[in-house]
Structures are given as structure tokens and as C-alpha cells.
PDB file of N, CA and C in Angstrom:
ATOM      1  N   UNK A   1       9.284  37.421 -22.431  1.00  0.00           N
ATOM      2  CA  UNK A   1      10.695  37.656 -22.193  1.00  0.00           C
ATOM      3  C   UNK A   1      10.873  38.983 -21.470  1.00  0.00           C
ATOM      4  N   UNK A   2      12.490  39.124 -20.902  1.00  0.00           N
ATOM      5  CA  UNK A   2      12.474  40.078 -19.661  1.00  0.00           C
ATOM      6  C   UNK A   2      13.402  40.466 -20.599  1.00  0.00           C
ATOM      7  N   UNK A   3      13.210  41.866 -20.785  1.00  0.00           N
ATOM      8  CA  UNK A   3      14.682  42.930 -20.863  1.00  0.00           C
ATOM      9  C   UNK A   3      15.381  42.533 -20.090  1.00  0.00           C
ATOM     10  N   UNK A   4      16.840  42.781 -20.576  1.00  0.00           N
ATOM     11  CA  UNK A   4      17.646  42.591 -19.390  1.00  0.00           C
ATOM     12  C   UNK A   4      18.210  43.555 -18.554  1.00  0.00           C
ATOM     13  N   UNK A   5      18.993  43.539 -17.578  1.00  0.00           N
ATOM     14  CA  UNK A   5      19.362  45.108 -16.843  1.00  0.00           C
ATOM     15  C   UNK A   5      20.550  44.832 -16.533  1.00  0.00           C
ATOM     16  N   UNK A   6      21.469  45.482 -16.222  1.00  0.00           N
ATOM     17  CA  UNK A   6      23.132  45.953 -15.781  1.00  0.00           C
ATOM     18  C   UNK A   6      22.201  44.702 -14.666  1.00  0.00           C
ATOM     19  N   UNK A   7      21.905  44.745 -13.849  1.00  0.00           N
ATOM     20  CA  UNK A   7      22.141  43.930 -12.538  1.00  0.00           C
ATOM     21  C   UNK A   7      21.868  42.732 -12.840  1.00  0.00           C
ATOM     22  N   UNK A   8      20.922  42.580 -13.353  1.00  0.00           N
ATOM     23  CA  UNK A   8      20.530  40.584 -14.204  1.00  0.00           C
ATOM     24  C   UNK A   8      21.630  40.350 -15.119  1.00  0.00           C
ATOM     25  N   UNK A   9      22.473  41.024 -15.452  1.00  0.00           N
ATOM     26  CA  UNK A   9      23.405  40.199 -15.561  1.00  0.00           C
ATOM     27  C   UNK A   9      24.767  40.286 -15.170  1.00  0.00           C
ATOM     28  N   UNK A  10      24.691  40.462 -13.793  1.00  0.00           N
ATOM     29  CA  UNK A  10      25.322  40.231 -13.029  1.00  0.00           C
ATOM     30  C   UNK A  10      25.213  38.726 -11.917  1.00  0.00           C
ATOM     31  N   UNK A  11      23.808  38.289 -12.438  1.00  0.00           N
ATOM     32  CA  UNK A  11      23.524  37.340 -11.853  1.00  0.00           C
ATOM     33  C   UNK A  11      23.930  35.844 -12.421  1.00  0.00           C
ATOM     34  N   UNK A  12      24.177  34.707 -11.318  1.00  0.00           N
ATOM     35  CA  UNK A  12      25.173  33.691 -11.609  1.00  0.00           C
ATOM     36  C   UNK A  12      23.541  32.814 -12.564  1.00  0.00           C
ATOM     37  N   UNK A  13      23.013  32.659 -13.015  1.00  0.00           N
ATOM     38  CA  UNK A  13      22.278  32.279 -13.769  1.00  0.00           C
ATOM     39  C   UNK A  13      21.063  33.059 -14.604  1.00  0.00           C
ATOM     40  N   UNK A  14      21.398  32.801 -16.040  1.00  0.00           N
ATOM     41  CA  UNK A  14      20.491  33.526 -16.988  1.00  0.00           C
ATOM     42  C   UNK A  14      20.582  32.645 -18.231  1.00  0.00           C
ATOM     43  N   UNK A  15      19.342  32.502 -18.859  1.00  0.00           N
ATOM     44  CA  UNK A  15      19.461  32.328 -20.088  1.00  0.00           C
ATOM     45  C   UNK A  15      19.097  34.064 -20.631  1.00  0.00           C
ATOM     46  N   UNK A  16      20.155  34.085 -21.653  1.00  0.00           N
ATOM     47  CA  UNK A  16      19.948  35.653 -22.374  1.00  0.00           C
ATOM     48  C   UNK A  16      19.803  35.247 -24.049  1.00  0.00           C
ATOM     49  N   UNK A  17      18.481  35.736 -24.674  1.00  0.00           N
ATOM     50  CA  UNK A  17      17.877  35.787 -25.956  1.00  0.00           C
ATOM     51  C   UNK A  17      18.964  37.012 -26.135  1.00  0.00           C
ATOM     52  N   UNK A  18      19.830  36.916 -27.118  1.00  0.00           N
ATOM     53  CA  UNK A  18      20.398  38.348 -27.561  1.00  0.00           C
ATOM     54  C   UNK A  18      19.767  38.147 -29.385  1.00  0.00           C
ATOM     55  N   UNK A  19      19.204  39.436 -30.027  1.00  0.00           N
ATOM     56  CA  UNK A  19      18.911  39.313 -31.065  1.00  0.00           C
ATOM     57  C   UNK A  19      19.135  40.631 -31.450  1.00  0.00           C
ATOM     58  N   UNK A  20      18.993  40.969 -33.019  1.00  0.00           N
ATOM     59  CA  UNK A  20      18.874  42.363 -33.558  1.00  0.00           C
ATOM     60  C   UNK A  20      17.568  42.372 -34.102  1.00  0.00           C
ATOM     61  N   UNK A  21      16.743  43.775 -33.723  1.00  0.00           N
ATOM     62  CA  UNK A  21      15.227  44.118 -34.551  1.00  0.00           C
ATOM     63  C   UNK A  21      15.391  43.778 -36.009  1.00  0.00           C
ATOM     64  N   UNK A  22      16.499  44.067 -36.711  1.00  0.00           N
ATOM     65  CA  UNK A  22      16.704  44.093 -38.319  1.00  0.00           C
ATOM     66  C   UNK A  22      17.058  42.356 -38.615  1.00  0.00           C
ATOM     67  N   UNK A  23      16.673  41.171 -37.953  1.00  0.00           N
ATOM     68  CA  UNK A  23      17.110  39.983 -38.121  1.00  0.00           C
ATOM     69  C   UNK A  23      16.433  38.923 -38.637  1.00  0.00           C
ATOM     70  N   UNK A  24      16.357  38.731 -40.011  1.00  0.00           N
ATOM     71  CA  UNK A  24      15.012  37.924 -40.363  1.00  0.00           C
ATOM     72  C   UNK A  24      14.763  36.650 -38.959  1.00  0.00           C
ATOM     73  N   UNK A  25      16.135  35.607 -39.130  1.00  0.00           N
ATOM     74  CA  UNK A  25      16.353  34.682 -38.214  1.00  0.00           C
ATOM     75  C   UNK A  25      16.052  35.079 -36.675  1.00  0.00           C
ATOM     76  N   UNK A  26      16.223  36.140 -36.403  1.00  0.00           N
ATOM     77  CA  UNK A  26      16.484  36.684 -34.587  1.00  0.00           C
ATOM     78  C   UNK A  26      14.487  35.798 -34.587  1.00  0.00           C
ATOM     79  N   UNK A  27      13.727  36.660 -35.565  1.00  0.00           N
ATOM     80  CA  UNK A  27      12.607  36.671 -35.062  1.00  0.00           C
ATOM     81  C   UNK A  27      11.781  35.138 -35.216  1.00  0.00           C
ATOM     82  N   UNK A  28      12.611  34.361 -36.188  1.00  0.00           N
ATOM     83  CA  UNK A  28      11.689  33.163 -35.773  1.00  0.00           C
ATOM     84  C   UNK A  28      12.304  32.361 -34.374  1.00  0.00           C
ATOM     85  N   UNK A  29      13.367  32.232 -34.573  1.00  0.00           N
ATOM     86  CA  UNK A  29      13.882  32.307 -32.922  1.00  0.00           C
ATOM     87  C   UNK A  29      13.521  32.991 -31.743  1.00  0.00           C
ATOM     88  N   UNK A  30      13.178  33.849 -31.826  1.00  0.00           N
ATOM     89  CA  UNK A  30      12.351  34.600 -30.901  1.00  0.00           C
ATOM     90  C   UNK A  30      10.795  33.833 -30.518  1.00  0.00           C
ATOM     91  N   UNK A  31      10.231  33.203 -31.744  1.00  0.00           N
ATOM     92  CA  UNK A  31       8.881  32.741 -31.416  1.00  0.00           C
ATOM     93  C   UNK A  31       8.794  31.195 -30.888  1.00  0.00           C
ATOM     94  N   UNK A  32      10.237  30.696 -31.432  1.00  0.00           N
ATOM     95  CA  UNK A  32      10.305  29.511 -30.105  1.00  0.00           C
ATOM     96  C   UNK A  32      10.475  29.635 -29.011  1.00  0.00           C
ATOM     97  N   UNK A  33      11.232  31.088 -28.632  1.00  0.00           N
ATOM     98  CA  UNK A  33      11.583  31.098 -27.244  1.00  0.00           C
ATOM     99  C   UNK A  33       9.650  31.477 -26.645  1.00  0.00           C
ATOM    100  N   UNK A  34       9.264  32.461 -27.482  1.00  0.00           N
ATOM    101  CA  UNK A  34       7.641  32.880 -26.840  1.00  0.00           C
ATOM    102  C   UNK A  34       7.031  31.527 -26.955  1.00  0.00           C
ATOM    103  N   UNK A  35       7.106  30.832 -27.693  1.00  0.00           N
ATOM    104  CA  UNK A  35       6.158  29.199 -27.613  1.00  0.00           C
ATOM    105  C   UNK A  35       6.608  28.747 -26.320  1.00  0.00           C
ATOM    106  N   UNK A  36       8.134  28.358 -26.051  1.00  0.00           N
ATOM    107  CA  UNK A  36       8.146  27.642 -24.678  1.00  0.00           C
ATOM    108  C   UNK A  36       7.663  28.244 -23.316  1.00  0.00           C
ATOM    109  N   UNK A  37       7.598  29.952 -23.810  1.00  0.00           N
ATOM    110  CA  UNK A  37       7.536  30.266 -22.318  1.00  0.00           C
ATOM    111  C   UNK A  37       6.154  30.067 -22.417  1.00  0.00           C
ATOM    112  N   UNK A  38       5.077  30.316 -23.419  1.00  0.00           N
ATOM    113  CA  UNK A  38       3.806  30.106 -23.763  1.00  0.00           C
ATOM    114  C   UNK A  38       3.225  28.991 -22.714  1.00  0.00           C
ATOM    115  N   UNK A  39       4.129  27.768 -23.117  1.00  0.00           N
ATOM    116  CA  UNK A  39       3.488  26.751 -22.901  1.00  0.00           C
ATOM    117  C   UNK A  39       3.746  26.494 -21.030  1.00  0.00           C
ATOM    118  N   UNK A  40       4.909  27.112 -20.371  1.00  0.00           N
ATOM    119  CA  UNK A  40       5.477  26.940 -18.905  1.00  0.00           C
ATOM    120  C   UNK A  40       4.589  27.980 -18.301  1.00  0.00           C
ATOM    121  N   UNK A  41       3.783  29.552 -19.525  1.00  0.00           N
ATOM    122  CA  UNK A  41       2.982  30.368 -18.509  1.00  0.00           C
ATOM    123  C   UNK A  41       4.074  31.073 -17.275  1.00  0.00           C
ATOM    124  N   UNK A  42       5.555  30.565 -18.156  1.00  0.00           N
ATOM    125  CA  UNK A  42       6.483  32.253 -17.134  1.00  0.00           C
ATOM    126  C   UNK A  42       7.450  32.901 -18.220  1.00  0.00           C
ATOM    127  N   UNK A  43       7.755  33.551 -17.766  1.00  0.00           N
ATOM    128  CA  UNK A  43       9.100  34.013 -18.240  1.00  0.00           C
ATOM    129  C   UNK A  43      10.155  33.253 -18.347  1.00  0.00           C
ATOM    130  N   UNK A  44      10.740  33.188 -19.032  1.00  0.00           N
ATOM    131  CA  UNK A  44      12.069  32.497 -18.406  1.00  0.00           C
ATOM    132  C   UNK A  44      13.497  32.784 -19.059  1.00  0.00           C
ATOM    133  N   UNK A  45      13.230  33.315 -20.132  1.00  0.00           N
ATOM    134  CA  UNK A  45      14.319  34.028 -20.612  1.00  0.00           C
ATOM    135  C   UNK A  45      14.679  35.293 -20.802  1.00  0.00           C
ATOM    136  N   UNK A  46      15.767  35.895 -20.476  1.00  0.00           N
ATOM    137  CA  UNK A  46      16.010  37.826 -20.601  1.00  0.00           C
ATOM    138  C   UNK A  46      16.360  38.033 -22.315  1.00  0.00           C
ATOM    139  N   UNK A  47      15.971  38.987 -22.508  1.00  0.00           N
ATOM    140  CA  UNK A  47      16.439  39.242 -23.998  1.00  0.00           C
ATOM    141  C   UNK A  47      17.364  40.726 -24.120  1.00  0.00           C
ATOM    142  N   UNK A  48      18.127  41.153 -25.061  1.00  0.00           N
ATOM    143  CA  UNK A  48      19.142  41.586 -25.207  1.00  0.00           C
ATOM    144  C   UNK A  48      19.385  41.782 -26.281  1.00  0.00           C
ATOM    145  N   UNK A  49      18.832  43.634 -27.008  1.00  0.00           N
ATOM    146  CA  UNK A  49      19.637  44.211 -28.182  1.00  0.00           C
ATOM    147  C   UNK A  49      20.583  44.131 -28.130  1.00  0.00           C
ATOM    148  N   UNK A  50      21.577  43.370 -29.638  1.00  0.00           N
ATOM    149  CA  UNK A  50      22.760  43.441 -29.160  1.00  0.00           C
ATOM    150  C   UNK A  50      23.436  44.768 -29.378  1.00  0.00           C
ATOM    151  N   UNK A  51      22.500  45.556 -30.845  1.00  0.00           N
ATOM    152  CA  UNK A  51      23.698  46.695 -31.198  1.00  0.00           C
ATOM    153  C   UNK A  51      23.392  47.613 -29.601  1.00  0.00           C
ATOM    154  N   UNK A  52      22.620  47.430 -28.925  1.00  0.00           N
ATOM    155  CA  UNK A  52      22.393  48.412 -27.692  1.00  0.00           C
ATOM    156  C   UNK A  52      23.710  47.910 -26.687  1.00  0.00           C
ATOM    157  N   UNK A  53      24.122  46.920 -26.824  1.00  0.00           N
ATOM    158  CA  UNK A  53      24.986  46.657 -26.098  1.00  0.00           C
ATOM    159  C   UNK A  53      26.649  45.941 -26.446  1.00  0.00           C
ATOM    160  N   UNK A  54      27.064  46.738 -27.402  1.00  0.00           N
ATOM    161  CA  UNK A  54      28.210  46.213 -28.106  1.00  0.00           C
ATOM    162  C   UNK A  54      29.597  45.663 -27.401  1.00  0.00           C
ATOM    163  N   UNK A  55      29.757  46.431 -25.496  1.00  0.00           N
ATOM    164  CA  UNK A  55      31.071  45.444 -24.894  1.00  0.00           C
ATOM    165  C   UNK A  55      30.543  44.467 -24.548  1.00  0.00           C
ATOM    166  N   UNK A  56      29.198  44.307 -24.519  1.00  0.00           N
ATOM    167  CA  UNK A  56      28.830  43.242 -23.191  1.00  0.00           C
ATOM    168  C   UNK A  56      29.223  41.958 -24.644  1.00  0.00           C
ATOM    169  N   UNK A  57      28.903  42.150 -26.372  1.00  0.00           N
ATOM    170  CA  UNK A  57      28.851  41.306 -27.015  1.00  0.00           C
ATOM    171  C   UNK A  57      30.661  41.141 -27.311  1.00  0.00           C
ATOM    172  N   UNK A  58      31.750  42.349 -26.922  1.00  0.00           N
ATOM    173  CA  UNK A  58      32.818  41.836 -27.303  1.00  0.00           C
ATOM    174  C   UNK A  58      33.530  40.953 -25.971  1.00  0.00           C
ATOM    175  N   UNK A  59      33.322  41.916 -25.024  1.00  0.00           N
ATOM    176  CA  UNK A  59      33.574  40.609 -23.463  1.00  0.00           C
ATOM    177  C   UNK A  59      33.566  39.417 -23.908  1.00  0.00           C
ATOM    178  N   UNK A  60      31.827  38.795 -24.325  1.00  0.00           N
ATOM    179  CA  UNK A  60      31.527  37.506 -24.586  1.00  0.00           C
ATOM    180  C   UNK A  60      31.632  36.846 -25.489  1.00  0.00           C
ATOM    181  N   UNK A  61      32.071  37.679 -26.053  1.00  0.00           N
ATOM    182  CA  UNK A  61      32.783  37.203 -27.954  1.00  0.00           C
ATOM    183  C   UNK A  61      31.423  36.156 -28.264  1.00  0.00           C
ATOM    184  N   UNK A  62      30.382  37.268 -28.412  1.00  0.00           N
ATOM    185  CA  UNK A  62      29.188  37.346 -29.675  1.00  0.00           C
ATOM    186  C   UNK A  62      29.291  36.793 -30.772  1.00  0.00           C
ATOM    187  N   UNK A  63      29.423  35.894 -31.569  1.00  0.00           N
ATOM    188  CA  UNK A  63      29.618  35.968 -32.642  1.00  0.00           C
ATOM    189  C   UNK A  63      28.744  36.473 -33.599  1.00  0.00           C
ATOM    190  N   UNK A  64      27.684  35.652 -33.670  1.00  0.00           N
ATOM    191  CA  UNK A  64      26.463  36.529 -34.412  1.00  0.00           C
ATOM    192  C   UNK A  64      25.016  36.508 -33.867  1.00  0.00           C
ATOM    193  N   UNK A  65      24.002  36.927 -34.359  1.00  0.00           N
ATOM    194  CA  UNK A  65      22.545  36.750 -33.469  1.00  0.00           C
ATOM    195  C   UNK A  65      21.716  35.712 -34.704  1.00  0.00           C
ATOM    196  N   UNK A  66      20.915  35.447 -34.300  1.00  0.00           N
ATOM    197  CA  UNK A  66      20.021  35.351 -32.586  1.00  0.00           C
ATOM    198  C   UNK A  66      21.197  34.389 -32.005  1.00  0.00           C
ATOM    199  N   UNK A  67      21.323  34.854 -30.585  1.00  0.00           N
ATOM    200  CA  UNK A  67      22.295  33.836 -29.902  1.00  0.00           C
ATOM    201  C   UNK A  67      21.933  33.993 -28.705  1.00  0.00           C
ATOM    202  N   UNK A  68      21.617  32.310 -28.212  1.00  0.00           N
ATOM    203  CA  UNK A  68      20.840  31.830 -27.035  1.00  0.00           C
ATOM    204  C   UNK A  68      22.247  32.026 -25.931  1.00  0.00           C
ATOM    205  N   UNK A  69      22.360  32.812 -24.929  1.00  0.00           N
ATOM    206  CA  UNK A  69      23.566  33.129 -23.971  1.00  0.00           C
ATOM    207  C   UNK A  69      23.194  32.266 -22.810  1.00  0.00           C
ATOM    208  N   UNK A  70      23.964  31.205 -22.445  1.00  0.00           N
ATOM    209  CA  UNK A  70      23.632  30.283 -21.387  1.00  0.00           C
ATOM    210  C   UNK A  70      24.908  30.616 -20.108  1.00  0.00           C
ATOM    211  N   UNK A  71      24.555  31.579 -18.431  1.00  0.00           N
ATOM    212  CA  UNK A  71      25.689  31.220 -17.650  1.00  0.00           C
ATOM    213  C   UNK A  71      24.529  30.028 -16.715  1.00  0.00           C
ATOM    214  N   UNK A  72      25.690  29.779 -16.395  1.00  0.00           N
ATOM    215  CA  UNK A  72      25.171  28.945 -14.531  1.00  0.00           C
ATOM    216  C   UNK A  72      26.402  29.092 -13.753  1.00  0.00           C
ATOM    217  N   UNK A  73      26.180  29.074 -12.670  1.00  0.00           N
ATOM    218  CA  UNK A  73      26.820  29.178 -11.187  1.00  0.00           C
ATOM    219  C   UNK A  73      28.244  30.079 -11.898  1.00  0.00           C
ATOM    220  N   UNK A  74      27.957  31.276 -12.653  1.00  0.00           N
ATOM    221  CA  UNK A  74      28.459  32.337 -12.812  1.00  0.00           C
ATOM    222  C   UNK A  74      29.412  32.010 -14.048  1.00  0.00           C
ATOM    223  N   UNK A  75      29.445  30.778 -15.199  1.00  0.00           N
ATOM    224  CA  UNK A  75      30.406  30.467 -15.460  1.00  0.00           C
ATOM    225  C   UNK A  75      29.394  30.568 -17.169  1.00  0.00           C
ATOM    226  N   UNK A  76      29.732  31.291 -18.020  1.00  0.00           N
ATOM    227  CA  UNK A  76      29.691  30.645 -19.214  1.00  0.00           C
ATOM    228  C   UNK A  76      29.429  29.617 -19.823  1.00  0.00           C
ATOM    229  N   UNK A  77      28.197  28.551 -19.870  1.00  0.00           N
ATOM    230  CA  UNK A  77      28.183  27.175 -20.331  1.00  0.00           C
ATOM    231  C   UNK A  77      28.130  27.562 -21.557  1.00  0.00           C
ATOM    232  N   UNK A  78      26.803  28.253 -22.296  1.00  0.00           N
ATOM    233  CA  UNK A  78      26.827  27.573 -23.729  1.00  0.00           C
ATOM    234  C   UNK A  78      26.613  28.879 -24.711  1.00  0.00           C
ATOM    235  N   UNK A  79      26.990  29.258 -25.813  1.00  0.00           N
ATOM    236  CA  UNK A  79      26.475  29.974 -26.722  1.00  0.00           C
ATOM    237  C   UNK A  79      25.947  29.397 -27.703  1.00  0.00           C
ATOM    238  N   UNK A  80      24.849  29.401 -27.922  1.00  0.00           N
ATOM    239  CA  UNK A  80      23.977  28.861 -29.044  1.00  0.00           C
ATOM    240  C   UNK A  80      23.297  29.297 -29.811  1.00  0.00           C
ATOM    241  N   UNK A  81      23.789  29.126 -31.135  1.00  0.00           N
ATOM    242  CA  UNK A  81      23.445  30.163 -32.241  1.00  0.00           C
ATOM    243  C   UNK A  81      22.501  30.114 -33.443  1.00  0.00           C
ATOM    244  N   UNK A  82      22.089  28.685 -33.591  1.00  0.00           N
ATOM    245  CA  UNK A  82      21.621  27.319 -34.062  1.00  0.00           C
ATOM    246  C   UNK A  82      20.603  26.622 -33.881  1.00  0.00           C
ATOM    247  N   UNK A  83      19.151  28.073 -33.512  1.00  0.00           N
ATOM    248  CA  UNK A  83      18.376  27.133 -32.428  1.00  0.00           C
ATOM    249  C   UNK A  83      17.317  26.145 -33.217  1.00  0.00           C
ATOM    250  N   UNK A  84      17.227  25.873 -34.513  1.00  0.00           N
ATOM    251  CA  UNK A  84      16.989  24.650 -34.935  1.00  0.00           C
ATOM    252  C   UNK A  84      15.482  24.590 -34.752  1.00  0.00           C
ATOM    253  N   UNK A  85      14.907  24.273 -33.415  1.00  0.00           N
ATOM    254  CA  UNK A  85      13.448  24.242 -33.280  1.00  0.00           C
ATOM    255  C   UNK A  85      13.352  23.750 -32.216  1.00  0.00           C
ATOM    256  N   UNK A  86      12.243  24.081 -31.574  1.00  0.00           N
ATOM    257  CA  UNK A  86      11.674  24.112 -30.171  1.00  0.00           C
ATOM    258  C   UNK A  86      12.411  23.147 -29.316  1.00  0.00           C
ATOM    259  N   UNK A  87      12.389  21.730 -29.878  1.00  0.00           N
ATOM    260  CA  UNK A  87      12.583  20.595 -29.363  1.00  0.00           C
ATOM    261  C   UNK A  87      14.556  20.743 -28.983  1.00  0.00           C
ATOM    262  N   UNK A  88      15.220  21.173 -29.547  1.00  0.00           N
ATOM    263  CA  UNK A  88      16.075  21.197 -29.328  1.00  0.00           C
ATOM    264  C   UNK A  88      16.608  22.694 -28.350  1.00  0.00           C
ATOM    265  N   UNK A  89      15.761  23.555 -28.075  1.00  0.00           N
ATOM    266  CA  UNK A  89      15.993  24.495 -27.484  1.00  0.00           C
ATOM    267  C   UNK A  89      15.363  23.971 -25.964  1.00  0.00           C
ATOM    268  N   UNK A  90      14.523  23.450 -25.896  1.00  0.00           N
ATOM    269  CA  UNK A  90      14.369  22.120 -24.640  1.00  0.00           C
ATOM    270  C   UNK A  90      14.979  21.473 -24.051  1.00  0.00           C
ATOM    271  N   UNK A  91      16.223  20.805 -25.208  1.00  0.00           N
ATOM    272  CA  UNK A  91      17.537  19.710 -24.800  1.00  0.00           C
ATOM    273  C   UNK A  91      18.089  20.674 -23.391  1.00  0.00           C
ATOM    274  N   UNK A  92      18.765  21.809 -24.395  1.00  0.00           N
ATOM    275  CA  UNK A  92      18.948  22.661 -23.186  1.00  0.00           C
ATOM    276  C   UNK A  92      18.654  23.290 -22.132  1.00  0.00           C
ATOM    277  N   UNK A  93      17.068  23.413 -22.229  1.00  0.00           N
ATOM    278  CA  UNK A  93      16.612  23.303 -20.822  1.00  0.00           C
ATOM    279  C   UNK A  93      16.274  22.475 -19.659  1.00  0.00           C
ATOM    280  N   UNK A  94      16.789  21.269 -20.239  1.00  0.00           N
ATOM    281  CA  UNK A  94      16.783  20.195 -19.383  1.00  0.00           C
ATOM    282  C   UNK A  94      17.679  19.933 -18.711  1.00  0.00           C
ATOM    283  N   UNK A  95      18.913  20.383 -19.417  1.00  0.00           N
ATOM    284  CA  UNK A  95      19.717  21.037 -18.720  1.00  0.00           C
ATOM    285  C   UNK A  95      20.550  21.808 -17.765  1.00  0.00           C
ATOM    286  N   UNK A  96      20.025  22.862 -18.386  1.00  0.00           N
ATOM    287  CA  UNK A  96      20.423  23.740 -17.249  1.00  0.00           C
ATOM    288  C   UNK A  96      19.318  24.828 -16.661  1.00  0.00           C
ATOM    289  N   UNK A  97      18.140  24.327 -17.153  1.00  0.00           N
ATOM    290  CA  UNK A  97      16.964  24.773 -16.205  1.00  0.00           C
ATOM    291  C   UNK A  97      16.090  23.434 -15.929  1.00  0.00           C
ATOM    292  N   UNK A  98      16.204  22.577 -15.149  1.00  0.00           N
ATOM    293  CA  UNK A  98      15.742  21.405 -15.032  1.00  0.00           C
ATOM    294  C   UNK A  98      14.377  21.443 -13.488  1.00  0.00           C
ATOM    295  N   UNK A  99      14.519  23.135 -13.330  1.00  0.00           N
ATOM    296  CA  UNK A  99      13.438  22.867 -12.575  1.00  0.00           C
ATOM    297  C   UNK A  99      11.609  23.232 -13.196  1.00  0.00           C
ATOM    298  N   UNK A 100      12.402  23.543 -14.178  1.00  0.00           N
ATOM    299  CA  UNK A 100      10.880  23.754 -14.996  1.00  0.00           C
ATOM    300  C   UNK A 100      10.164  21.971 -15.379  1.00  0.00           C
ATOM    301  N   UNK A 101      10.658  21.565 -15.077  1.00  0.00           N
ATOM    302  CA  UNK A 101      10.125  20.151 -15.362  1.00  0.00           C
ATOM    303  C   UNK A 101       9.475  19.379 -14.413  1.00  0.00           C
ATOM    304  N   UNK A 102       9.807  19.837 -13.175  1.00  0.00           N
ATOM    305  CA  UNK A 102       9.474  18.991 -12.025  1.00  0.00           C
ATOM    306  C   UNK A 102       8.245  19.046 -11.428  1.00  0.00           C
ATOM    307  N   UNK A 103       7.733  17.816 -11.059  1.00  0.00           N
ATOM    308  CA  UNK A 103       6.057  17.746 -10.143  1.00  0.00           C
ATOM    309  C   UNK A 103       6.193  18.448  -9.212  1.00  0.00           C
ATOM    310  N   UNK A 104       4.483  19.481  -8.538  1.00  0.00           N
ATOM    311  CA  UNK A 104       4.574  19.772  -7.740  1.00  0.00           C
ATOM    312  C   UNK A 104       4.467  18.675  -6.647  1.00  0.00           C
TER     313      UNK A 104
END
């Protein structure tokens, strides 16, 4: 996972891992997100202290962590708070990262 920066998220697509160090939950959520990228061999998600960043969580009305932050084409799709297990953190990348799937 990528820290994130003032300019990445400014960008019209991100998935953003926002979690707190003190979060029992942040961190097993955290190890599905490291399993998928494990298994794709990239990066693919930015991550994001939230207490480090407290307007960016009232702007987006945060509710609580670990929370999976989904934009595309600059717009807010999904906050997901719920990540359940691998397989369903997938649904959503089929989604709205659907090029991780494709033959070369």
C-alpha cells in the first residue's frame, strides 16, 4: 500500500485504505487488502491515517475505520466499512478496478 499525498487525492480515481494504528479491526482489514495486492504483485491501494487527517474525514463524512474510500471519474462511489473478507473486497474490484483482471 501507498501513503497517500495532498495530490493523490486529488486524483479522479483511488481506492483509499483509511485506518487507525490503535484499531484491532483496521489491521485485519489491512491484511486482506496486503493478500490481494500480494496476489496482483502491485500496489493498488493508498492508505490513510485517519486521526492524521481529520477534514479530509469530516469533508467525506468518515464514519468510522477501517473504511475502504472508493472515488471514480472524480465522484464518490462507495464507502465501505464492512470488509467481511477477501472475496467480497474483490466484488468491488471488479468493479471499479476491472482492469486488474484482464488478459494480456
Amino acid at each position: 500500500m501507498i501513503k497517500i499525498t495532498d495530490n493523490e487525492l486529488k486524483e479522479e480515481n483511488i481506492l483509499l485504505y483509511i485506518y487507525s494504528p490503535f484499531c484491532g479491526t483496521c489491521h485485519v482489514a489491512r491484511q486482506m487488502l496486503e493478500q490481494i495486492e500480494s496476489i496482483h504483485k502491485q500496489d493498488i491501494f493508498y492508505e490513510m491515517n485517519a486521526s492524521l487527517h481529520p477534514e479530509f474525514m469530516q469533508d467525506n463524512k468518515i464514519e468510522s475505520v477501517p473504511c475502504l474510500f472508493i472515488k471514480k471519474d472524480n465522484e464518490i462511489k462507495e464507502k465501505i466499512y464492512a470488509f467481511r473478507s477477501v472475496g467480497n473486497i474483490y466484488q468491488y474490484l471488479y468493479k471499479y478496478k476491472p482492469e486488474l483482471f484482464q488478459q494480456d
